[in-house]
Protein backbone atom coordinates (compact mmCIF):
# COMPACT_ATOMS: atom_id res chain seq x y z
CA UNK A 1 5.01 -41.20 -44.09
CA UNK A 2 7.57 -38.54 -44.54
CA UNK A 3 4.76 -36.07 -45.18
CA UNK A 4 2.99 -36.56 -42.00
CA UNK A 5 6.28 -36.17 -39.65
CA UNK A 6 6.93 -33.28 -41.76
CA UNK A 7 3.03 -32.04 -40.66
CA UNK A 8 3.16 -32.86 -36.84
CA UNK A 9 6.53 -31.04 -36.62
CA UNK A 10 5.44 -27.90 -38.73
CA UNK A 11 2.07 -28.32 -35.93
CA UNK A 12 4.94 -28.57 -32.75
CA UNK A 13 6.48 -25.96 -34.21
CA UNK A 14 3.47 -23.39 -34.28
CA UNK A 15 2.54 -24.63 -30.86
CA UNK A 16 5.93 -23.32 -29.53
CA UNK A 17 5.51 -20.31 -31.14
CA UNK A 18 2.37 -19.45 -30.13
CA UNK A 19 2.80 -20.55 -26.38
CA UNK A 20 6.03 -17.99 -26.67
CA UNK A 21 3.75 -15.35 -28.17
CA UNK A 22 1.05 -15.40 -25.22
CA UNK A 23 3.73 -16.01 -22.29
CA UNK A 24 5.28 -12.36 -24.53
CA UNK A 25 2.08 -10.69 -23.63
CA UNK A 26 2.25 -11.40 -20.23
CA UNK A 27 5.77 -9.72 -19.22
CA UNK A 28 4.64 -6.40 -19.57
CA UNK A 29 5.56 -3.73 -17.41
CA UNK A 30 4.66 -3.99 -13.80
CA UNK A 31 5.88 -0.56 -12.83
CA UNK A 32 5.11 -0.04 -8.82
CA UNK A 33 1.56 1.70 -10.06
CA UNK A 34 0.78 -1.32 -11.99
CA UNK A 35 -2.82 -3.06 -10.90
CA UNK A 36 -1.45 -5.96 -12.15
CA UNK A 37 1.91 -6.29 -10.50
CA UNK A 38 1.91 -8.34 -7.88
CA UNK A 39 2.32 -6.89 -4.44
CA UNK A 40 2.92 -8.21 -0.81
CA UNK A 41 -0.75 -8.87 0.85
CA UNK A 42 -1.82 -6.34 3.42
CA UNK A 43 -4.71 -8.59 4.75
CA UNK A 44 -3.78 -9.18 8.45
CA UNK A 45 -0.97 -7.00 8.87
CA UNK A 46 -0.69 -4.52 11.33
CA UNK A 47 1.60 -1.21 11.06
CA UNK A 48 2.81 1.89 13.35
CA UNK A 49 3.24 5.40 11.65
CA UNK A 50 7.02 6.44 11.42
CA UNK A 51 6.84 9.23 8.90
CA UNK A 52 4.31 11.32 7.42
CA UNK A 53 4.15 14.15 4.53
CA UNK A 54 3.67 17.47 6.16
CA UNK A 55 1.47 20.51 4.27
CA UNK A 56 4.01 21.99 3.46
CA UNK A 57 5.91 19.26 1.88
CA UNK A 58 8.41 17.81 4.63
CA UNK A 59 8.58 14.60 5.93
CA UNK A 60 7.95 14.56 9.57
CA UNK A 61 7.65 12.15 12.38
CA UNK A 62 4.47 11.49 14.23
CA UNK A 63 4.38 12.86 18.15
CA UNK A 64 5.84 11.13 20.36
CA UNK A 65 3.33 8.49 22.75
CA UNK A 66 0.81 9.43 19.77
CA UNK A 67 1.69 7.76 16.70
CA UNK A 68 -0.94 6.39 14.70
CA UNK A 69 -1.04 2.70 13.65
CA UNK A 70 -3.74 0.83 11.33
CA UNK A 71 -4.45 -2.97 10.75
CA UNK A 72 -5.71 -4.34 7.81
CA UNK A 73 -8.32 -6.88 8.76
CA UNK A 74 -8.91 -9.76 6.63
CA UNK A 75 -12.70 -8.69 5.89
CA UNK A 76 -11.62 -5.49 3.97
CA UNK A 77 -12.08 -3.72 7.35
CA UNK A 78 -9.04 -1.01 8.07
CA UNK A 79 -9.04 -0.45 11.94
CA UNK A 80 -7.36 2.87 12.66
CA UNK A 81 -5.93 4.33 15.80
CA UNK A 82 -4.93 8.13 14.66
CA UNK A 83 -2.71 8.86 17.56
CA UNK A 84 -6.06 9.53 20.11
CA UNK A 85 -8.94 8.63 18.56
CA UNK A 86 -10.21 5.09 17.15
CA UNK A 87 -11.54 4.80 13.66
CA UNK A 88 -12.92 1.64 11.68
CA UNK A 89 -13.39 1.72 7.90
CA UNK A 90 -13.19 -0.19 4.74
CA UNK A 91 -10.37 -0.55 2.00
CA UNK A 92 -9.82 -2.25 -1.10
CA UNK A 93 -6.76 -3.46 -2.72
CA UNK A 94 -5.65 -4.20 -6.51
CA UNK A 95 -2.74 -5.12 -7.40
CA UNK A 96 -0.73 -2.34 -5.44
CA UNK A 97 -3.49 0.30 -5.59
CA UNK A 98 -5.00 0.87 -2.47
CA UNK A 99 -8.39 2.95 -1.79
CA UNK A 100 -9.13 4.10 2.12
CA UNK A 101 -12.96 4.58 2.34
CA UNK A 102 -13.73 7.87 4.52
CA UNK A 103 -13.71 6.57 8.61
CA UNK A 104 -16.40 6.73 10.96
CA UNK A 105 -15.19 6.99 14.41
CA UNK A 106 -15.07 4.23 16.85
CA UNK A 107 -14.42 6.11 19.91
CA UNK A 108 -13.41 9.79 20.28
CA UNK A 109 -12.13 11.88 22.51
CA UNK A 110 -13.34 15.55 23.44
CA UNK A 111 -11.08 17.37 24.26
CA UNK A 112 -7.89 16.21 22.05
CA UNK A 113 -4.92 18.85 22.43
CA UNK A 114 -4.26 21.08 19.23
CA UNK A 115 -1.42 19.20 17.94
CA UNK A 116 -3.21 15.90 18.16
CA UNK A 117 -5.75 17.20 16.56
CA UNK A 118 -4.00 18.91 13.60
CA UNK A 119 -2.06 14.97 12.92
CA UNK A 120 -5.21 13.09 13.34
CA UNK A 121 -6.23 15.11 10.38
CA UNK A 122 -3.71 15.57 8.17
CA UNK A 123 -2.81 11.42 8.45
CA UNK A 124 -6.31 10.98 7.34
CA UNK A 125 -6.07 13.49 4.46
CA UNK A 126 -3.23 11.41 3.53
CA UNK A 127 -4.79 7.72 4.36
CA UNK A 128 -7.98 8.91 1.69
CA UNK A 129 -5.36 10.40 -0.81
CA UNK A 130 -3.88 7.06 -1.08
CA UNK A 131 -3.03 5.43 -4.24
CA UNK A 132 -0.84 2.70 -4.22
CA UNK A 133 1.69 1.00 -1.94
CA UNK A 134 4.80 -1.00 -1.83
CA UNK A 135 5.99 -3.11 1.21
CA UNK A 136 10.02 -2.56 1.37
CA UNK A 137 11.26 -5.69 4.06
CA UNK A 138 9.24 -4.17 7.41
CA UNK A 139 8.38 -1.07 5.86
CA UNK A 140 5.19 0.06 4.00
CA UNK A 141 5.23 3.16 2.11
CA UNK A 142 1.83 4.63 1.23
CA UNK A 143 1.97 7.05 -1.78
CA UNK A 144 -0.35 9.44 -3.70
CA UNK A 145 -1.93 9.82 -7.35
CA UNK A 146 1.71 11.77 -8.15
CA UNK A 147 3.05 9.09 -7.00
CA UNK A 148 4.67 11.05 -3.86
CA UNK A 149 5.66 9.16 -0.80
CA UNK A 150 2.70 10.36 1.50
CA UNK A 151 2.82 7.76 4.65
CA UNK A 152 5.71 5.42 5.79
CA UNK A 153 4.91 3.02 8.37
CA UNK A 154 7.03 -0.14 10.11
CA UNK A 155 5.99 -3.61 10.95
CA UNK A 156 3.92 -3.46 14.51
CA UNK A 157 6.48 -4.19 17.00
CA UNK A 158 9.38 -3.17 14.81
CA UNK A 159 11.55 -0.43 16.17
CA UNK A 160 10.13 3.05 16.09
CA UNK A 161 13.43 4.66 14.69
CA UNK A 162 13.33 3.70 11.20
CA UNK A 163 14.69 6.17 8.93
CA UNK A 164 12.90 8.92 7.67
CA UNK A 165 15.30 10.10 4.91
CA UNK A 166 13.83 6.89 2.69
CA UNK A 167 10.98 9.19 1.70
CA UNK A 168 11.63 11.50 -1.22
């Protein structure tokens, strides 16, 4: 009788262990790039541009009365406005990666001034260059493959003066 106690608790005993030793391999890193790291859902959430990596490097804000917003529609569907014109494509999320399929325009305008223009492109240069993201309280920071902070955006109908100096 001795003999089998001594069995099931030598059996308990390699059950805890190896419940310990597959719980072990699942607290690896989950570093912000991580596919695997769990990040806040995007699906239905709607956001306003507040900052935006320049080509030369700065961070700068979007024009006034023409910042872009995007919502992230619960069908993998990204609607865009791009501070004139309307765009509609698709995006996919893992983890915190995020890849922006290239847009097909919804609506356009003509004659958009120079200006417009120049940030309609360079925010999508940055929306397809996307890599991963990270929500930060109302704040969603887009960055690149370097792992640069490329797009900051706030909550739709958060104030428009959030802080630019967040973005390194």
């Amino acid at each position: 009788m001795r003999d089998g106690h001594h069995a099931l608790a030598k059996a308990a005993f390699l059950i805890i262990v190896a419940a310990c030793l597959v719980s072990a391999g699942y607290s690896g890193d989950t570093s912000p790039g991580d596919a695997g790291q769990a990040a806040e859902p995007l699906m239905g959430t709607a956001w306003n541009l507040v900052g935006y990596r320049a080509d030369n490097g700065s961070v700068v804000a979007p024009l006034p009365g023409k910042e872009p917003s995007v919502i992230f529609g619960g069908d993998g569907t990204l609607s865009v406005s791009a501070g004139c014109n309307l765009y509609s494509t698709s995006y996919r999320i893992d983890g915190s990666r995020i890849m922006v399929e290239p847009a097909t325009a919804a609506g356009t305008h003509p004659a958009v001034e120079q200006d417009i223009a120049r940030q309609e492109s360079r925010y999508w240069e940055l929306l397809l260059a996307a890599a991963s993201y990270r929500v930060e309280g109302n704040r969603l920071v887009i960055t690149g493959l370097s792992g640069q902070d490329l797009l900051a955006f706030s909550r739709a109908g958060e104030p428009a003066d959030v802080p630019l100096l967040a973005m390194e």
